[in-house]
ModelCIF file with pLDDT and N, C-alpha, C, O atoms, coordinates in Angstrom:
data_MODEL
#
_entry.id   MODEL 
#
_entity.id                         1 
_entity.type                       polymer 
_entity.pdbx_number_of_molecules   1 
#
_entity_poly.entity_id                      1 
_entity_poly.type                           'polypeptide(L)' 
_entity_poly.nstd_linkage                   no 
_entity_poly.nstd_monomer                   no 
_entity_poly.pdbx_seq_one_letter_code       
;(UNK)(UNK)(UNK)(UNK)(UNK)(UNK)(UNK)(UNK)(UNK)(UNK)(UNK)(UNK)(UNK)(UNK)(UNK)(UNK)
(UNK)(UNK)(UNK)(UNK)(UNK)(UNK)(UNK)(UNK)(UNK)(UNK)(UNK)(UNK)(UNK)(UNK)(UNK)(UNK)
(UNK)(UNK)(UNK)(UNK)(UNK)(UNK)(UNK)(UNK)(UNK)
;
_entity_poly.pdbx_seq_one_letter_code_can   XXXXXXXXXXXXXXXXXXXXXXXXXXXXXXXXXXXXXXXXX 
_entity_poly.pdbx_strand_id                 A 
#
loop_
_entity_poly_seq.entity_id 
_entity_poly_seq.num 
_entity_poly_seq.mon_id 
_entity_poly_seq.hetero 
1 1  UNK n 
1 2  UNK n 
1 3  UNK n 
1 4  UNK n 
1 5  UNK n 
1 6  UNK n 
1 7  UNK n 
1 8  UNK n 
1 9  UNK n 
1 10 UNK n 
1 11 UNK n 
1 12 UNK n 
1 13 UNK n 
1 14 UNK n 
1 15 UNK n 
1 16 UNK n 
1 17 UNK n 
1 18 UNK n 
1 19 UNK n 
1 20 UNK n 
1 21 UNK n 
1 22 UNK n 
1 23 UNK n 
1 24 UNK n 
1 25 UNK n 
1 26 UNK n 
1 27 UNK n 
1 28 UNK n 
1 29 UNK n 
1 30 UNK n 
1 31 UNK n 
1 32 UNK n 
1 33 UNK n 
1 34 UNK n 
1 35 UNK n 
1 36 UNK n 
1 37 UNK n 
1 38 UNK n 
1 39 UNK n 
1 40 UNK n 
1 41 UNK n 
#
_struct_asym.id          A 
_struct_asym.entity_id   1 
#
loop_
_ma_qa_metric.id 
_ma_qa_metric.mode 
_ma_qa_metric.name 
_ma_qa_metric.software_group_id 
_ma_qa_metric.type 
1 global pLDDT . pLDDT 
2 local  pLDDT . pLDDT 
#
_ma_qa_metric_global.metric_id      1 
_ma_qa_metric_global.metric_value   80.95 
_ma_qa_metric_global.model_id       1 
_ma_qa_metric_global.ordinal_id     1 
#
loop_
_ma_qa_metric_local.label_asym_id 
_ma_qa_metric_local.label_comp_id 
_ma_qa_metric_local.label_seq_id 
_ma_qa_metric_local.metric_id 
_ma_qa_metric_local.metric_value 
_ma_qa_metric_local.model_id 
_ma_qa_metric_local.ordinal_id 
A UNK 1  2 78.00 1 1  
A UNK 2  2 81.00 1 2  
A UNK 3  2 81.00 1 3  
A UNK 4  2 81.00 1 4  
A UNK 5  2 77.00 1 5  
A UNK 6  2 73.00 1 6  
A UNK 7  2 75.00 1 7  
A UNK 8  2 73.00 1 8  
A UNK 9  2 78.00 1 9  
A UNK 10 2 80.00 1 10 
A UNK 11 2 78.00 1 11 
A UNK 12 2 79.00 1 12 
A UNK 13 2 83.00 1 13 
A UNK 14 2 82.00 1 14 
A UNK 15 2 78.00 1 15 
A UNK 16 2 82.00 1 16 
A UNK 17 2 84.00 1 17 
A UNK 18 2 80.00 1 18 
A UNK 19 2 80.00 1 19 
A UNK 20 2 84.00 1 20 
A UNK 21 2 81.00 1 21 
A UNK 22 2 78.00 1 22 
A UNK 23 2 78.00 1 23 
A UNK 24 2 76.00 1 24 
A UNK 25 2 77.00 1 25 
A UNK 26 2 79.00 1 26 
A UNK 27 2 77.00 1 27 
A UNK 28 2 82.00 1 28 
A UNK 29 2 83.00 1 29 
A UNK 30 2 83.00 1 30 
A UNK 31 2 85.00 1 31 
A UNK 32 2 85.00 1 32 
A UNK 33 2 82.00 1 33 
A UNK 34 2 84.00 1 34 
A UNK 35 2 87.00 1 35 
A UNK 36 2 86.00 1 36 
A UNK 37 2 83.00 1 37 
A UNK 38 2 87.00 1 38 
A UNK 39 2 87.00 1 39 
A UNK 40 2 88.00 1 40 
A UNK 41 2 84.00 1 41 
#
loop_
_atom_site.group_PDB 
_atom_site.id 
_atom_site.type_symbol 
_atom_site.label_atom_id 
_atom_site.label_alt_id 
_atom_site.label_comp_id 
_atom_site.label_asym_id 
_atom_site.label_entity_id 
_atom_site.label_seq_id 
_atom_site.pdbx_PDB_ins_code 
_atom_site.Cartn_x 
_atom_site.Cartn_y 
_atom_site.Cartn_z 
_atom_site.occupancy 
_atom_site.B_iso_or_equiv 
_atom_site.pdbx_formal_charge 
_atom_site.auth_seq_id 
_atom_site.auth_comp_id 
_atom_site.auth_asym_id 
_atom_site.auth_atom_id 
_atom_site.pdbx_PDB_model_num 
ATOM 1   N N  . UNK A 1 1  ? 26.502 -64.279 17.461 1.00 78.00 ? 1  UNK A N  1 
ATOM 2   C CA . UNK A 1 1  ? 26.797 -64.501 18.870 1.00 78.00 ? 1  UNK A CA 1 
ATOM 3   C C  . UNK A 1 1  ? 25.546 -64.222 19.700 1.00 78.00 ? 1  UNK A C  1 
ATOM 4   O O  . UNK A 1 1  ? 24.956 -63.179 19.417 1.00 78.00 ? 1  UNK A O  1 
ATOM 5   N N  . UNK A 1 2  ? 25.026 -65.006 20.712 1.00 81.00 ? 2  UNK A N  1 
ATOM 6   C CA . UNK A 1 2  ? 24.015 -64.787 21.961 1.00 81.00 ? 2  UNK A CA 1 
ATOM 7   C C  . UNK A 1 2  ? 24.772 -64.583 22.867 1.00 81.00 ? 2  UNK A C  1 
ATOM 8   O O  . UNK A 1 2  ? 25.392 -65.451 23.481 1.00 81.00 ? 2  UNK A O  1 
ATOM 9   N N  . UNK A 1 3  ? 24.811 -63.205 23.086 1.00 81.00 ? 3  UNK A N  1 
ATOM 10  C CA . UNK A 1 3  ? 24.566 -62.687 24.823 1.00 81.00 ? 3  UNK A CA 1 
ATOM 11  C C  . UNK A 1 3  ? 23.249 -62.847 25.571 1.00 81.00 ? 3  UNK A C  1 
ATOM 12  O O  . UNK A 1 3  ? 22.110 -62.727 25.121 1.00 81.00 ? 3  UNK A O  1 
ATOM 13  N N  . UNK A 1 4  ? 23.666 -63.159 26.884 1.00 81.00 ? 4  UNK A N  1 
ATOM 14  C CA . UNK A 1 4  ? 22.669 -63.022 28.088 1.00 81.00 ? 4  UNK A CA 1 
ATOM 15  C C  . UNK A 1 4  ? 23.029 -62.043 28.588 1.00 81.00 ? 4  UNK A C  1 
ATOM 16  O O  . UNK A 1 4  ? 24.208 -61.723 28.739 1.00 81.00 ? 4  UNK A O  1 
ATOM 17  N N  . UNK A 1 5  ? 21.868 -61.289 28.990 1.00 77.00 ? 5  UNK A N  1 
ATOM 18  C CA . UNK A 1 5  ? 22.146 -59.832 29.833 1.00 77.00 ? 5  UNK A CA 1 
ATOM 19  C C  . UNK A 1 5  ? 20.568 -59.605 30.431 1.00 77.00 ? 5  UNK A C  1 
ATOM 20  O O  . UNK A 1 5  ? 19.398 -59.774 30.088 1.00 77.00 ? 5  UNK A O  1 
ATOM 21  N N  . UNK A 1 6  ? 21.455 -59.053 31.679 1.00 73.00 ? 6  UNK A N  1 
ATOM 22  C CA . UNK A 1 6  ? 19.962 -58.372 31.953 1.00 73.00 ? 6  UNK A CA 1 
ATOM 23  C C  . UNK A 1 6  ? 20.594 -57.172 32.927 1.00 73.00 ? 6  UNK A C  1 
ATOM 24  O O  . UNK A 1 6  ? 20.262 -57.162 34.112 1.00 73.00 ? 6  UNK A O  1 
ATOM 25  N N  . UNK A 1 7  ? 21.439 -56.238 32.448 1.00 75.00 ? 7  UNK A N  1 
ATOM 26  C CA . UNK A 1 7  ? 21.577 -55.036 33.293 1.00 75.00 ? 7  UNK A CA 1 
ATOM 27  C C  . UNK A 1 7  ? 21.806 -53.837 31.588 1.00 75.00 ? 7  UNK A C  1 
ATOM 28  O O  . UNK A 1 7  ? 22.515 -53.985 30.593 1.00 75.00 ? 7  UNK A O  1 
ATOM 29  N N  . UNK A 1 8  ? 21.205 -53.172 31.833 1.00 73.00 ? 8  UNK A N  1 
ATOM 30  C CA . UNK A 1 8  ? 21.165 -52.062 30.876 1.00 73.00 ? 8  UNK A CA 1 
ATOM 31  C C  . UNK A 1 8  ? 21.980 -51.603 30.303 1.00 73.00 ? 8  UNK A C  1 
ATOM 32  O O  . UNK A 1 8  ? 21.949 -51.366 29.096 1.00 73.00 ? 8  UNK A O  1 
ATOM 33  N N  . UNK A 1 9  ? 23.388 -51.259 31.477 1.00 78.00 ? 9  UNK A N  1 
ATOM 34  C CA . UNK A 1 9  ? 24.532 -50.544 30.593 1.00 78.00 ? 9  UNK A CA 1 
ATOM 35  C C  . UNK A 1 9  ? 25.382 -51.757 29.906 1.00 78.00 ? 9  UNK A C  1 
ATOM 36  O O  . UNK A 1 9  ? 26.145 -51.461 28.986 1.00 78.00 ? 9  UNK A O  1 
ATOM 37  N N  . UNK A 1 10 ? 25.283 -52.953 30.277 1.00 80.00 ? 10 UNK A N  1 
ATOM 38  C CA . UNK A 1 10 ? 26.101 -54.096 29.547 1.00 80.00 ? 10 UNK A CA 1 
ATOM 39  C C  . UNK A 1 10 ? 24.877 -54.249 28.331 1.00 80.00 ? 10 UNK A C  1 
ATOM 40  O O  . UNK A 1 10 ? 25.426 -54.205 27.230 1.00 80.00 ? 10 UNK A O  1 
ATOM 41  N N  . UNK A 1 11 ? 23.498 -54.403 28.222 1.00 78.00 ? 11 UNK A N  1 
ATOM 42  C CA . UNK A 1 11 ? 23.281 -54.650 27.014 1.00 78.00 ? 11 UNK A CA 1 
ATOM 43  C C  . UNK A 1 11 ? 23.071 -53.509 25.741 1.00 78.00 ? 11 UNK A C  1 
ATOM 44  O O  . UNK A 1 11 ? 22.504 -53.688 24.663 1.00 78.00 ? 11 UNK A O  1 
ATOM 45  N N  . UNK A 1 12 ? 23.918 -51.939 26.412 1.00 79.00 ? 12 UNK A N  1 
ATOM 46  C CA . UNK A 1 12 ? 23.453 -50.666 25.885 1.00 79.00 ? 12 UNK A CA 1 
ATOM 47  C C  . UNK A 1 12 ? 25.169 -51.309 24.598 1.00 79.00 ? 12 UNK A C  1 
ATOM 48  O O  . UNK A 1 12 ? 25.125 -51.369 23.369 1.00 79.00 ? 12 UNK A O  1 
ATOM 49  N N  . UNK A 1 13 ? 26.236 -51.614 25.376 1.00 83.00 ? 13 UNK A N  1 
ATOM 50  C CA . UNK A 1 13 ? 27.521 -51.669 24.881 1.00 83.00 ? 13 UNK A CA 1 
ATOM 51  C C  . UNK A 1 13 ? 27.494 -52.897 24.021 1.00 83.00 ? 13 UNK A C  1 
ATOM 52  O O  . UNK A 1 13 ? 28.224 -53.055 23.042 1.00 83.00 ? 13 UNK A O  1 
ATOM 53  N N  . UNK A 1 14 ? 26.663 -53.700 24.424 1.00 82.00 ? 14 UNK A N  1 
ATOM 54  C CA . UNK A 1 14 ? 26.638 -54.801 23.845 1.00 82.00 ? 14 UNK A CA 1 
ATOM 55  C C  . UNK A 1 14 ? 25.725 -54.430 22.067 1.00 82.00 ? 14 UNK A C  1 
ATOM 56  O O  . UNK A 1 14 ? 26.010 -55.255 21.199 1.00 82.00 ? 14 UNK A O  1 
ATOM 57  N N  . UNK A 1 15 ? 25.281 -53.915 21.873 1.00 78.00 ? 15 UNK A N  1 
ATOM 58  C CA . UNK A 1 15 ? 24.461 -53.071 20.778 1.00 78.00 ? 15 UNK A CA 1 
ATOM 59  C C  . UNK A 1 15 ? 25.562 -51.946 20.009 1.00 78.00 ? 15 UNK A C  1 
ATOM 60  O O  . UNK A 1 15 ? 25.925 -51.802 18.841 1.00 78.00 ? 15 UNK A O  1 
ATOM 61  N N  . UNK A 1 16 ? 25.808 -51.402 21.008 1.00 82.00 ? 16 UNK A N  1 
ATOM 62  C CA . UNK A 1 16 ? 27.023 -50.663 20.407 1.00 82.00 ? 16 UNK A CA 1 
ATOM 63  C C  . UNK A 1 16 ? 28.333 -51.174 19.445 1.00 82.00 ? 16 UNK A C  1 
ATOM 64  O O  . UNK A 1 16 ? 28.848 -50.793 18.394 1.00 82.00 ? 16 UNK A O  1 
ATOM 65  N N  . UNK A 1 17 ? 28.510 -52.008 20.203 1.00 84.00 ? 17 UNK A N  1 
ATOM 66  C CA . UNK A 1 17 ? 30.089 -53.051 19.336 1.00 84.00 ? 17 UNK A CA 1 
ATOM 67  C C  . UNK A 1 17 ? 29.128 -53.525 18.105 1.00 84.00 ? 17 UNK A C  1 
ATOM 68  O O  . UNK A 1 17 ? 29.502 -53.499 16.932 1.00 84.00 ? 17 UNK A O  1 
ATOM 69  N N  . UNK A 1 18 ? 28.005 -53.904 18.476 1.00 80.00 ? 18 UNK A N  1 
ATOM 70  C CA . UNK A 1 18 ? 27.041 -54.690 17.039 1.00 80.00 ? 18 UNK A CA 1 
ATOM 71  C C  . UNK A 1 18 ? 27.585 -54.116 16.169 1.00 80.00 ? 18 UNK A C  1 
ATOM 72  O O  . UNK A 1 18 ? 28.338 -54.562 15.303 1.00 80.00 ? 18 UNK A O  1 
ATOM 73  N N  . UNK A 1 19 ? 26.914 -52.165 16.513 1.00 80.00 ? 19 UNK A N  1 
ATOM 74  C CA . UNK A 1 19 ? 26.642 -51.546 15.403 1.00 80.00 ? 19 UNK A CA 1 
ATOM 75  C C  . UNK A 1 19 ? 27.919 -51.392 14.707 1.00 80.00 ? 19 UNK A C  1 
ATOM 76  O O  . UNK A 1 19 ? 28.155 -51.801 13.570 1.00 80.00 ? 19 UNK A O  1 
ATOM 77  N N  . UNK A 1 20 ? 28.760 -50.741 15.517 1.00 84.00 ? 20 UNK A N  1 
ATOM 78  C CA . UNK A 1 20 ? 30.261 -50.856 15.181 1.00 84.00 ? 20 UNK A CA 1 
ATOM 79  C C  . UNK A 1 20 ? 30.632 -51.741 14.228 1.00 84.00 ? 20 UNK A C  1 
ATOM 80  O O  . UNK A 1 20 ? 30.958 -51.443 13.079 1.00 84.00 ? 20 UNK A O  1 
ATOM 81  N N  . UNK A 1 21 ? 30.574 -53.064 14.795 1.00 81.00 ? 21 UNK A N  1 
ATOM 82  C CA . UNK A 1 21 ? 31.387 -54.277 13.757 1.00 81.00 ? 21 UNK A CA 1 
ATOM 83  C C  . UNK A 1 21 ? 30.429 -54.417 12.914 1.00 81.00 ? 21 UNK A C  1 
ATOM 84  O O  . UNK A 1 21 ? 30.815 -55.042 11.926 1.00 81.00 ? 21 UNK A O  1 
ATOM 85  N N  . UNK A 1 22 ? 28.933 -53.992 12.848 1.00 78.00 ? 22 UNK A N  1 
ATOM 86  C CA . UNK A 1 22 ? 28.115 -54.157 11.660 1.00 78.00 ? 22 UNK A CA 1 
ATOM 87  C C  . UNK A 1 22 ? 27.920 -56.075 12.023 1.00 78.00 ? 22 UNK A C  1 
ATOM 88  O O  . UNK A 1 22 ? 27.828 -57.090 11.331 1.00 78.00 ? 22 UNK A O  1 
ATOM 89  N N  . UNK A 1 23 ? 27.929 -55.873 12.944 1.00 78.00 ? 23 UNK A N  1 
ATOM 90  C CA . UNK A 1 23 ? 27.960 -57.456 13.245 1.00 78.00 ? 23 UNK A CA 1 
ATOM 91  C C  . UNK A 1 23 ? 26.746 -57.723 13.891 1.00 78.00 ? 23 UNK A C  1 
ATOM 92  O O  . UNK A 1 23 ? 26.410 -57.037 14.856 1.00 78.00 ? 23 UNK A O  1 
ATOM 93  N N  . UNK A 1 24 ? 25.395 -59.499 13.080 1.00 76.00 ? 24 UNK A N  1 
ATOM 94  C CA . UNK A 1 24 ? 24.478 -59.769 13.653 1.00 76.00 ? 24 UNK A CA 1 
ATOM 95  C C  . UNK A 1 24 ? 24.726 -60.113 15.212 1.00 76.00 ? 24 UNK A C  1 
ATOM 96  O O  . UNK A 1 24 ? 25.907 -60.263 15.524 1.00 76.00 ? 24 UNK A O  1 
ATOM 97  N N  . UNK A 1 25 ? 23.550 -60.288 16.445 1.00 77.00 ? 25 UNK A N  1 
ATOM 98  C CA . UNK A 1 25 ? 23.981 -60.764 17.529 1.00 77.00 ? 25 UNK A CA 1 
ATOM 99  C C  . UNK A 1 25 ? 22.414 -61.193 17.825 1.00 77.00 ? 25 UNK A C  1 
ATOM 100 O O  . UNK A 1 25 ? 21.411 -60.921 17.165 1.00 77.00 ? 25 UNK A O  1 
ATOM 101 N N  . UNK A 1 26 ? 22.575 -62.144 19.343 1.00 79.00 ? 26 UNK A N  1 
ATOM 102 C CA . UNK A 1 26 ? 21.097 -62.218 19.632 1.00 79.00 ? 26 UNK A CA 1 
ATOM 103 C C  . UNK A 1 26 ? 21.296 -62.303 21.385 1.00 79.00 ? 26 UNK A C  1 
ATOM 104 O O  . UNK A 1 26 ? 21.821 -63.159 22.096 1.00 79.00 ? 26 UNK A O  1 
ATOM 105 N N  . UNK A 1 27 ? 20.653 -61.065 21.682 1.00 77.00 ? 27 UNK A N  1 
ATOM 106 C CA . UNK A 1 27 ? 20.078 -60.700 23.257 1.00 77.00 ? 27 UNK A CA 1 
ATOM 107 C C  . UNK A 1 27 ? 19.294 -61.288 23.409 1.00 77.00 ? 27 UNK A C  1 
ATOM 108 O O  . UNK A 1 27 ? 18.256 -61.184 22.755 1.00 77.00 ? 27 UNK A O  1 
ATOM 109 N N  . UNK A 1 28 ? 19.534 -62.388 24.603 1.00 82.00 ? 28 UNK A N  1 
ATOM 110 C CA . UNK A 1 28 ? 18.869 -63.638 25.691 1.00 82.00 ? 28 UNK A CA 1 
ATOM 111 C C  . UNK A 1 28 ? 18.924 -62.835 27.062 1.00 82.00 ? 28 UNK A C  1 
ATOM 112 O O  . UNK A 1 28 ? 19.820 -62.517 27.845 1.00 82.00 ? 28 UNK A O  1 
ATOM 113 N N  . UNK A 1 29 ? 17.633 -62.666 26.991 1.00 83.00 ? 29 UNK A N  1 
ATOM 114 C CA . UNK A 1 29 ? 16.973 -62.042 28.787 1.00 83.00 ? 29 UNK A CA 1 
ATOM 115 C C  . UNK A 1 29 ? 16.724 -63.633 29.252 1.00 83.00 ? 29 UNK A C  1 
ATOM 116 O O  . UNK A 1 29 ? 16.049 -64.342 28.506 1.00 83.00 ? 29 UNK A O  1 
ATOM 117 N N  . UNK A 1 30 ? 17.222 -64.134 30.375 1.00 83.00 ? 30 UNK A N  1 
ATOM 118 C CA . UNK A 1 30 ? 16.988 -65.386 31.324 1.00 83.00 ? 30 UNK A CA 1 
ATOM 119 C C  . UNK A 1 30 ? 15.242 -65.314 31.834 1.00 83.00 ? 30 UNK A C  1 
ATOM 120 O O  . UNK A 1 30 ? 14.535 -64.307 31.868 1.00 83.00 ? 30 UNK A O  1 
ATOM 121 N N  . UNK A 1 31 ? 14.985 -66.286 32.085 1.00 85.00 ? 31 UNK A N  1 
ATOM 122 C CA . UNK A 1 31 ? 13.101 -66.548 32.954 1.00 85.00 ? 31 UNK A CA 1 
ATOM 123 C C  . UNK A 1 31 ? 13.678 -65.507 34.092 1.00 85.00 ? 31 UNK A C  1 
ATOM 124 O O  . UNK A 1 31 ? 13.370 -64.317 34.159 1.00 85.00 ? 31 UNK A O  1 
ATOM 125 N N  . UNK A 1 32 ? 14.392 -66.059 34.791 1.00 85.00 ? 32 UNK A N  1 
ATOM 126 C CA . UNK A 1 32 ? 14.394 -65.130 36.233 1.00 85.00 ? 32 UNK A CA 1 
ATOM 127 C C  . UNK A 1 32 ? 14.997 -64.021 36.058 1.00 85.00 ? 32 UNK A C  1 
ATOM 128 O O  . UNK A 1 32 ? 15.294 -63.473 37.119 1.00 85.00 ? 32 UNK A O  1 
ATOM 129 N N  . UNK A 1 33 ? 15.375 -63.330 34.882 1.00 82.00 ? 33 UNK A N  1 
ATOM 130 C CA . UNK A 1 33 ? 15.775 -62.029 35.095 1.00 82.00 ? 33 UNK A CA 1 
ATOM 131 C C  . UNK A 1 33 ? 14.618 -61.130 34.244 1.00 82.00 ? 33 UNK A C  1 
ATOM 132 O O  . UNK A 1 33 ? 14.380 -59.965 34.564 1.00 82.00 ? 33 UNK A O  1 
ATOM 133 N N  . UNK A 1 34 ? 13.995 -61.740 33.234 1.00 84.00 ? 34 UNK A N  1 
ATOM 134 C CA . UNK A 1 34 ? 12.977 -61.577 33.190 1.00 84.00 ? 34 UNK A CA 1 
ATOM 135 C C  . UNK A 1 34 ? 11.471 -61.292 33.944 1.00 84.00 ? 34 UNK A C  1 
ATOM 136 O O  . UNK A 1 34 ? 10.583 -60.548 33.527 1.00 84.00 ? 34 UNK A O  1 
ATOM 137 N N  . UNK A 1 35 ? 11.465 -62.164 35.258 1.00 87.00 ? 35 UNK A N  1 
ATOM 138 C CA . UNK A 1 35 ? 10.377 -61.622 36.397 1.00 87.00 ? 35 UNK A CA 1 
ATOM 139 C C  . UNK A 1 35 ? 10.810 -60.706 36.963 1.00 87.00 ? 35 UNK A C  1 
ATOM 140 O O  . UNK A 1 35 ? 9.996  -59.939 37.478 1.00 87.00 ? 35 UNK A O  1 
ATOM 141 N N  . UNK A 1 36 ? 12.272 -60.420 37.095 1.00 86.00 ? 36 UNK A N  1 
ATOM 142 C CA . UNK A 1 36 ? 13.084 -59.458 37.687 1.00 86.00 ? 36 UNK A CA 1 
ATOM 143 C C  . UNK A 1 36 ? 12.935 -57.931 37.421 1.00 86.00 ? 36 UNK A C  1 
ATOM 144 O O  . UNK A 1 36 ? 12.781 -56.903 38.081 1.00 86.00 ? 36 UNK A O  1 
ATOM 145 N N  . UNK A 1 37 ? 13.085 -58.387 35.844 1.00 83.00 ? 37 UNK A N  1 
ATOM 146 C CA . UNK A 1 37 ? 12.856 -56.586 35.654 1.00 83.00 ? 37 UNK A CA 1 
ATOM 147 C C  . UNK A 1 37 ? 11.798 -56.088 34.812 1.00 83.00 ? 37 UNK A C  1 
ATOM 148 O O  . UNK A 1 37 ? 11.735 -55.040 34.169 1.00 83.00 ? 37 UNK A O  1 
ATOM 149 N N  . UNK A 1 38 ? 10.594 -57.481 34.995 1.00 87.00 ? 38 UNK A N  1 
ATOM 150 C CA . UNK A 1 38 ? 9.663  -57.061 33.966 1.00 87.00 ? 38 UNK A CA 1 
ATOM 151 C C  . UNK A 1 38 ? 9.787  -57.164 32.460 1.00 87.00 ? 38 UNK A C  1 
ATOM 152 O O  . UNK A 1 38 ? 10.825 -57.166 31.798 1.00 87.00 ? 38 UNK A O  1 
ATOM 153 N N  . UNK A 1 39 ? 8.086  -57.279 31.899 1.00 87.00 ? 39 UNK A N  1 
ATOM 154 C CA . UNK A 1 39 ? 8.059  -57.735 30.409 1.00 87.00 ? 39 UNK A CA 1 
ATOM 155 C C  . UNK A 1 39 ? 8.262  -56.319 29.426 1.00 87.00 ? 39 UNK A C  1 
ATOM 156 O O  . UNK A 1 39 ? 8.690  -56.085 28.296 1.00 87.00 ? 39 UNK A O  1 
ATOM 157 N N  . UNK A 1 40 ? 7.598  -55.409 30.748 1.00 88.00 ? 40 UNK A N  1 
ATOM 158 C CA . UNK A 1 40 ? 7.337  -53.914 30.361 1.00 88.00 ? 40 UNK A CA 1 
ATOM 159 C C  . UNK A 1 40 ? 9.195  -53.001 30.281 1.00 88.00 ? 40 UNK A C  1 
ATOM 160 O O  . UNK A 1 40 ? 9.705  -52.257 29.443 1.00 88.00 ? 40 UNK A O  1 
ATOM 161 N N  . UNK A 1 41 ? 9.650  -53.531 31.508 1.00 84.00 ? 41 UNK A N  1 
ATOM 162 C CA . UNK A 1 41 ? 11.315 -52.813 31.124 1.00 84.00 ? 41 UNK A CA 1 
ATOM 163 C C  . UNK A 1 41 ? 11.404 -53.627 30.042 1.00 84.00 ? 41 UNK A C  1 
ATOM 164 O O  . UNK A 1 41 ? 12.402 -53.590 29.322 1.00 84.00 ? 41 UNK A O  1 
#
């Protein structure tokens, strides 16, 4: 599954259930949420 996220505590939970279900996933940061919060956050 690809999630898009770009707020911290949704992609902290979103990692969490991973680990949980032992299940692969793939975190998609957007272009503009990306200039948003930086390459460095």
């Amino acid at each position: 599954v690809q999630f898009n996220t770009d707020i911290r505590v949704i992609t902290q939970t979103i990692v969490e259930a991973a680990k949980e279900e032992k299940s692969p996933f793939i975190c998609k940061v957007s272009e503009s949420a990306l200039k948003y919060m930086g390459i460095q956050f």
